[in-house]
N, C-alpha and C. Protein backbone atom coordinates (compact mmCIF):
# COMPACT_ATOMS: atom_id res chain seq x y z
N UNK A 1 -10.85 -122.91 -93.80
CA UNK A 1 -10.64 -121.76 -94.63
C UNK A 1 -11.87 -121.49 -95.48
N UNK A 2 -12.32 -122.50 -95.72
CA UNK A 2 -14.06 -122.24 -96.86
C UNK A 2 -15.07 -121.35 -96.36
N UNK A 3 -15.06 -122.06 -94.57
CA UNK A 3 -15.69 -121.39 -94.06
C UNK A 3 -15.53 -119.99 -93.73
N UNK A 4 -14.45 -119.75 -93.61
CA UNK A 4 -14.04 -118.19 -93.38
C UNK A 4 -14.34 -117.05 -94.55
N UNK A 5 -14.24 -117.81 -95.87
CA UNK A 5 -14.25 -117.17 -97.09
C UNK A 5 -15.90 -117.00 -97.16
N UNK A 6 -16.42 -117.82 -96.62
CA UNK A 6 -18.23 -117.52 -96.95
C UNK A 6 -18.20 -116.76 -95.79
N UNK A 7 -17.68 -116.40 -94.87
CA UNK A 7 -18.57 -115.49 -93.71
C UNK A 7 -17.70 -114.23 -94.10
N UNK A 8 -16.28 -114.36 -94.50
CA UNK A 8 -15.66 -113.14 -95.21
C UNK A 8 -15.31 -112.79 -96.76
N UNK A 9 -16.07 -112.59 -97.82
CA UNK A 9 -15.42 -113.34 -98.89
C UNK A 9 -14.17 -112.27 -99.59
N UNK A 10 -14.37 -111.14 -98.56
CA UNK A 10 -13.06 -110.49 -98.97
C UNK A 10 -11.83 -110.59 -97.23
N UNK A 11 -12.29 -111.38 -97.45
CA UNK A 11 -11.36 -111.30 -95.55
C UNK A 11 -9.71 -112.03 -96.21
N UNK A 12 -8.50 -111.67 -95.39
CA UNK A 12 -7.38 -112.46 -95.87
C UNK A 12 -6.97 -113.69 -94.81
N UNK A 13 -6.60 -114.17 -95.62
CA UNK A 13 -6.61 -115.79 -94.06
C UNK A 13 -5.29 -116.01 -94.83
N UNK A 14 -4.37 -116.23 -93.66
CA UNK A 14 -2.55 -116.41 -94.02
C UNK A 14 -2.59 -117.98 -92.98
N UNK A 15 -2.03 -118.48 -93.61
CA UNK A 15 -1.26 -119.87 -93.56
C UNK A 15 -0.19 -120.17 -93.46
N UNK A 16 1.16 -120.39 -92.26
CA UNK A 16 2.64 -120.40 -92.26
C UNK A 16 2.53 -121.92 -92.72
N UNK A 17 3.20 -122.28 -93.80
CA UNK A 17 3.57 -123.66 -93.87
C UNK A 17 4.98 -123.79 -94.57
N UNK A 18 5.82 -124.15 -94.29
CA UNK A 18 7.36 -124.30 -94.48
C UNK A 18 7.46 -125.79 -96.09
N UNK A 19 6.45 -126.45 -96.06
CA UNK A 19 6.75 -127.40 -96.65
C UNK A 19 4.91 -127.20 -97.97
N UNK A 20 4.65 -126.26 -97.81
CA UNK A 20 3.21 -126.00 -98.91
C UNK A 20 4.00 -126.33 -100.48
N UNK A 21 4.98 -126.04 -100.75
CA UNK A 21 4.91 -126.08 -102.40
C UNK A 21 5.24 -127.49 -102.17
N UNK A 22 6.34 -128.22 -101.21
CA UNK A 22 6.89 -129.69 -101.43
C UNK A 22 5.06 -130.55 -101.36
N UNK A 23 4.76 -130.29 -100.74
CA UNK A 23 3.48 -131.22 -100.07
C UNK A 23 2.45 -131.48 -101.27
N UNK A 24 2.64 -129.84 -102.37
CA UNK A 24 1.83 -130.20 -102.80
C UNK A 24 0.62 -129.44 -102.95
N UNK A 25 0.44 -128.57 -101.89
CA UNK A 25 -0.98 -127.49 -101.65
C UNK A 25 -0.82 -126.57 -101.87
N UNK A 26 0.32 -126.12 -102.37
CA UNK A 26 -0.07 -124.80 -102.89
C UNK A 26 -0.74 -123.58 -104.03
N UNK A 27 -1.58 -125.03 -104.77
CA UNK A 27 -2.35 -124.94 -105.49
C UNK A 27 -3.95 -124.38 -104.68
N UNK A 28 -4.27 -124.92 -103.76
CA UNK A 28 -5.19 -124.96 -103.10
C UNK A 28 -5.09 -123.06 -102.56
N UNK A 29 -4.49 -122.03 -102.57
CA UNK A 29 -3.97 -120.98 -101.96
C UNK A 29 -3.88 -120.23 -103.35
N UNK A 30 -4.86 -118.79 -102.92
CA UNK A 30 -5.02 -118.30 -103.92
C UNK A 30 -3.89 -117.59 -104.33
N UNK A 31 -2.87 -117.36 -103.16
CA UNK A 31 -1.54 -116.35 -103.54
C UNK A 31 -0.61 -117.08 -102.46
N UNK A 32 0.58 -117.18 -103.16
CA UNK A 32 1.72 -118.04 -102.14
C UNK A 32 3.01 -116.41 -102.04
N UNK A 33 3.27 -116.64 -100.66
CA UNK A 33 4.24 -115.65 -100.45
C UNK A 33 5.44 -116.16 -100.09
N UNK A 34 6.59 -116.08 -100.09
CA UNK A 34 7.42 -116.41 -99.86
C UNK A 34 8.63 -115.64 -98.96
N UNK A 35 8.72 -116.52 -97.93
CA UNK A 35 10.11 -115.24 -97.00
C UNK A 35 11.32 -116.08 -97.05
N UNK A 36 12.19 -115.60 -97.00
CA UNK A 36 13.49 -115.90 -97.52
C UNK A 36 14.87 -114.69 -96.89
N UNK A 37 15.62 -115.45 -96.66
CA UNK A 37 17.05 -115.36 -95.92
C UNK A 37 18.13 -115.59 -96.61
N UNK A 38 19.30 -115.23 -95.48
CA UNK A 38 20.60 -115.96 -96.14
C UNK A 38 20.53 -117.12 -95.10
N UNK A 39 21.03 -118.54 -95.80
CA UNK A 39 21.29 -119.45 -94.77
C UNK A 39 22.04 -119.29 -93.64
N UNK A 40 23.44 -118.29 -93.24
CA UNK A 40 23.93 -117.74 -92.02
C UNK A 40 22.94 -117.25 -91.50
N UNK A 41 22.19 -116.34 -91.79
CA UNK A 41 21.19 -115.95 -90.61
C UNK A 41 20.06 -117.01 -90.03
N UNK A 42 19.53 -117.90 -91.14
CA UNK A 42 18.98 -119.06 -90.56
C UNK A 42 19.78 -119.78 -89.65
N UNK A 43 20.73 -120.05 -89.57
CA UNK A 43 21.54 -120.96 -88.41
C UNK A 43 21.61 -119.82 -87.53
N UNK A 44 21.86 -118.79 -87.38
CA UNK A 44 22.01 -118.05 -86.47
C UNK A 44 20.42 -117.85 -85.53
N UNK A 45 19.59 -117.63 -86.34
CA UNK A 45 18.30 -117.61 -85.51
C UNK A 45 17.86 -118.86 -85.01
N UNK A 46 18.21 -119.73 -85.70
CA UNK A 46 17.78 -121.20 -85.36
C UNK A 46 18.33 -121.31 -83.89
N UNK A 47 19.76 -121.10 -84.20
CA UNK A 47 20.27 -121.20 -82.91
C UNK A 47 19.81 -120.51 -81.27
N UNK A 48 19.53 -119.17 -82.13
CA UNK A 48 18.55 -118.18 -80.60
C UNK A 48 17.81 -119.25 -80.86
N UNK A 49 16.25 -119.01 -81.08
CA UNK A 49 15.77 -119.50 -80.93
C UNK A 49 15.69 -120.99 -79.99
N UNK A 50 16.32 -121.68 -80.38
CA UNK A 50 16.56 -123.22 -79.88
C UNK A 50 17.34 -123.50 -78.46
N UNK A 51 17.98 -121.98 -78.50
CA UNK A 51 19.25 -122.16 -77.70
C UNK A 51 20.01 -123.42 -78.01
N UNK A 52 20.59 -123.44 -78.79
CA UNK A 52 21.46 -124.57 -79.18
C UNK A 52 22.88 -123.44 -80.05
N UNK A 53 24.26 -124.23 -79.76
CA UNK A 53 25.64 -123.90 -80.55
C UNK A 53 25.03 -123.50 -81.81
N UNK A 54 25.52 -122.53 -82.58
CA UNK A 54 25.33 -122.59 -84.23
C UNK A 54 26.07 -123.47 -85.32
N UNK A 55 26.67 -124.53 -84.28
CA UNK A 55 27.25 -125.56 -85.25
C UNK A 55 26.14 -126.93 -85.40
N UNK A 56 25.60 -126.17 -84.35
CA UNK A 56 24.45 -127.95 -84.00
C UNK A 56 23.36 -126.75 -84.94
N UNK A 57 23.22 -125.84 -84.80
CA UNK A 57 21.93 -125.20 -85.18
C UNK A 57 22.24 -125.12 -87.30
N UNK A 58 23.14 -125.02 -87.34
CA UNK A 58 23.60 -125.24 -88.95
C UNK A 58 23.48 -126.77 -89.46
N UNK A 59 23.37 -127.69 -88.53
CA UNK A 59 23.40 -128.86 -89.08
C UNK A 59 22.12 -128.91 -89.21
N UNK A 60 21.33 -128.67 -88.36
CA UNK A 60 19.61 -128.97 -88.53
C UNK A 60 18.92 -127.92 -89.39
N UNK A 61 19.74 -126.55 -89.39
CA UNK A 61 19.06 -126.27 -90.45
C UNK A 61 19.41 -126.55 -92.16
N UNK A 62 20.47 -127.12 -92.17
CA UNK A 62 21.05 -127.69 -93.45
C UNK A 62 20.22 -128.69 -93.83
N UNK A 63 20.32 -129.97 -92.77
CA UNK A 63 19.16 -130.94 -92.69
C UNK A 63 17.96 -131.02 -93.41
N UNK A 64 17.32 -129.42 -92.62
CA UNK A 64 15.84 -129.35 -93.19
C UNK A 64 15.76 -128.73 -94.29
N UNK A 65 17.13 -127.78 -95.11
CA UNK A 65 16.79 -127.35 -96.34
C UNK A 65 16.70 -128.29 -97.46
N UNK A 66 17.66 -129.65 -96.68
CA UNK A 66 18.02 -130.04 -98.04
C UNK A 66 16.45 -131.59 -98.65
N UNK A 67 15.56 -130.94 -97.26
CA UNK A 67 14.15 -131.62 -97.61
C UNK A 67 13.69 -130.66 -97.78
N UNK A 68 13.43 -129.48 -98.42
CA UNK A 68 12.63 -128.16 -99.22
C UNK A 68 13.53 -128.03 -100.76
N UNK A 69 12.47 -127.53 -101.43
CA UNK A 69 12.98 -127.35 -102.58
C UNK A 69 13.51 -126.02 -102.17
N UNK A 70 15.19 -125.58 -103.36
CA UNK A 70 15.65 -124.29 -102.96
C UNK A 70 14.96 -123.11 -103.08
N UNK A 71 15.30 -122.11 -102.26
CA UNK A 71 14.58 -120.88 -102.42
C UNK A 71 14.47 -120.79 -103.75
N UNK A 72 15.53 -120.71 -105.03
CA UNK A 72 15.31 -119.95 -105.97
C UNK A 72 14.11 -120.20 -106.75
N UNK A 73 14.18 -122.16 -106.38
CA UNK A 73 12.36 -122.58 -107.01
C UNK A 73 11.18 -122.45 -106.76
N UNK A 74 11.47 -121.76 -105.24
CA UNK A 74 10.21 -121.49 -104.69
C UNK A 74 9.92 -120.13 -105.01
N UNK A 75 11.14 -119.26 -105.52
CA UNK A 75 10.71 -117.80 -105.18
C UNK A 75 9.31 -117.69 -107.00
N UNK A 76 10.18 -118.83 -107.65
CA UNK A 76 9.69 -118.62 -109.23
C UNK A 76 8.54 -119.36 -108.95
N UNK A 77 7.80 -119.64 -107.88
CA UNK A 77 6.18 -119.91 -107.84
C UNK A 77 5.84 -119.12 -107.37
N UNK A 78 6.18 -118.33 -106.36
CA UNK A 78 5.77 -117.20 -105.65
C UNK A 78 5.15 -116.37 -106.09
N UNK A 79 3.70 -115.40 -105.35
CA UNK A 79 3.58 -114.32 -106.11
C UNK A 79 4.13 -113.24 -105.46
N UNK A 80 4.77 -113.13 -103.99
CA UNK A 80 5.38 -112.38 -103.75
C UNK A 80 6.30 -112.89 -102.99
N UNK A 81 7.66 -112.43 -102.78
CA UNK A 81 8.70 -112.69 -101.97
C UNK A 81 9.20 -111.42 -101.01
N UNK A 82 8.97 -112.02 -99.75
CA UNK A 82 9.81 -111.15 -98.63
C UNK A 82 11.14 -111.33 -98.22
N UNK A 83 12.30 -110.24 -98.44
CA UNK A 83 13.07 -110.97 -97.79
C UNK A 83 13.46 -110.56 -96.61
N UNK A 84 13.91 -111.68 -95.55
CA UNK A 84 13.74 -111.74 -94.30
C UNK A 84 15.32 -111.34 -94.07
N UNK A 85 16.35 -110.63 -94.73
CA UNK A 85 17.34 -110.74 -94.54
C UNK A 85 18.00 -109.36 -93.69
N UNK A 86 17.20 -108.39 -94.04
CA UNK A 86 17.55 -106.93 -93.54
C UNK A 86 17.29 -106.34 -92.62
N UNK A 87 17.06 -105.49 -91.78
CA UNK A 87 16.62 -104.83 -90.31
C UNK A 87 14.95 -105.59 -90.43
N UNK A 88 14.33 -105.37 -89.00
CA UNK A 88 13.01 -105.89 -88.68
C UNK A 88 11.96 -104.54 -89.48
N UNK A 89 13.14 -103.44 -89.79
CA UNK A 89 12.21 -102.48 -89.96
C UNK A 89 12.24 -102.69 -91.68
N UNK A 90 12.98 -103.12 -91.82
CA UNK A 90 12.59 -103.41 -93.72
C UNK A 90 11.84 -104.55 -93.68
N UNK A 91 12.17 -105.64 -93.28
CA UNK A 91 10.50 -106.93 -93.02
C UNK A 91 9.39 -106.29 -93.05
N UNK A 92 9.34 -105.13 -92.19
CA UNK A 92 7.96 -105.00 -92.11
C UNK A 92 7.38 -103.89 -93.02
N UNK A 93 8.18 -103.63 -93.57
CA UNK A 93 7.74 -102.16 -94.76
C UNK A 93 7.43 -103.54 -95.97
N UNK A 94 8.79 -104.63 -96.08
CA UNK A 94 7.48 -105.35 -97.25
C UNK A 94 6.38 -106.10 -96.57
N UNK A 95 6.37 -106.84 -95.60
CA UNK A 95 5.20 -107.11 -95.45
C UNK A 95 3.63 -106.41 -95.45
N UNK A 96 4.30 -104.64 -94.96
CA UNK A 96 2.87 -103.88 -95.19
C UNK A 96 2.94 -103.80 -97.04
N UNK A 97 3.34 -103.83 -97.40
CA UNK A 97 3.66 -103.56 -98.62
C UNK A 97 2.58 -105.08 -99.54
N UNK A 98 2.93 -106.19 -98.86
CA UNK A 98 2.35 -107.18 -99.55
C UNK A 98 0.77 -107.26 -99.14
N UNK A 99 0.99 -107.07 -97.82
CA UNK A 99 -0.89 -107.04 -97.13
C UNK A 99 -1.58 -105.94 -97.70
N UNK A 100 -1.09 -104.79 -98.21
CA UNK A 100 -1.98 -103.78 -99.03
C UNK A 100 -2.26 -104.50 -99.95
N UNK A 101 -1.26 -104.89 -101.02
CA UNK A 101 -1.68 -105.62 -102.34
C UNK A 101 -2.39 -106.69 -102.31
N UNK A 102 -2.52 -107.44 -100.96
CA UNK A 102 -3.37 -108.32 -100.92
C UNK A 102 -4.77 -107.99 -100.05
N UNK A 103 -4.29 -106.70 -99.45
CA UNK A 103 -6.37 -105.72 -99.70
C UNK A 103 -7.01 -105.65 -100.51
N UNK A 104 -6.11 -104.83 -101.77
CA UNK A 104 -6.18 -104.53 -102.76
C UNK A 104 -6.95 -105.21 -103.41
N UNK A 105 -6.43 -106.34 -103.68
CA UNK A 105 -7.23 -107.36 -104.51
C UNK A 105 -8.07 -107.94 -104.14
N UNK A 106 -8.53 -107.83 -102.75
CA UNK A 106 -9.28 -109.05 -102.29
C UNK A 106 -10.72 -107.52 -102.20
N UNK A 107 -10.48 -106.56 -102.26
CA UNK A 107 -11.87 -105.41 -102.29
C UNK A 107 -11.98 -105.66 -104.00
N UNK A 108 -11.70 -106.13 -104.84
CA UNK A 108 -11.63 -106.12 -106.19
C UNK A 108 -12.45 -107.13 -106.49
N UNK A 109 -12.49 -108.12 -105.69
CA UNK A 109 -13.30 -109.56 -105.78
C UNK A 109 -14.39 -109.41 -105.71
């Protein structure tokens, strides 16, 4: 990422990491975003996804929440929160919504 910032120093470089605030690094990240659900729809996608029952797909995703801190603590580090809960076409009105603001600022630098 250092390197990217010296050959771009307004360029945006995104990072998916599920476990950045537990680990610890999200200090290292000049802006943390946050996407967020209802846990039914997480077992439900888990389940597409996996192709697995949504009773096996609720257990593993229960599993793995209950090694993340809860959304609500993550959303209060956050500088922005998406939520992933509504049509694909509202995801993506905030996500354009967050990548402007994070143009925005990064032509400001």
């Amino acid at each position: 990422m250092d390197e990217i910032g010296r050959k771009q120093p307004q360029g945006i470089a995104m990072v998916e990491a599920a476990l950045i605030v537990e680990a610890g690094a999200a200090k290292r990240f000049d802006r943390l975003i946050m996407v967020t659900c209802q846990p039914q729809q997480r077992f439900e996608r888990w389940a597409h996804l996996r192709k697995v029952d949504k009773e096996a797909a609720a257990r593993e995703v229960t599993r793995r929440m209950a090694a993340q801190l809860p959304d609500e603590e993550k959303v209060k580090l956050a500088d922005y929160v998406i939520d992933n809960s509504g049509s694909l076409d509202n995801t993506q009105k905030q996500v354009k919504e967050v990548y402007e603001a994070l143009r925005l600022q990064a032509e400001k630098s």
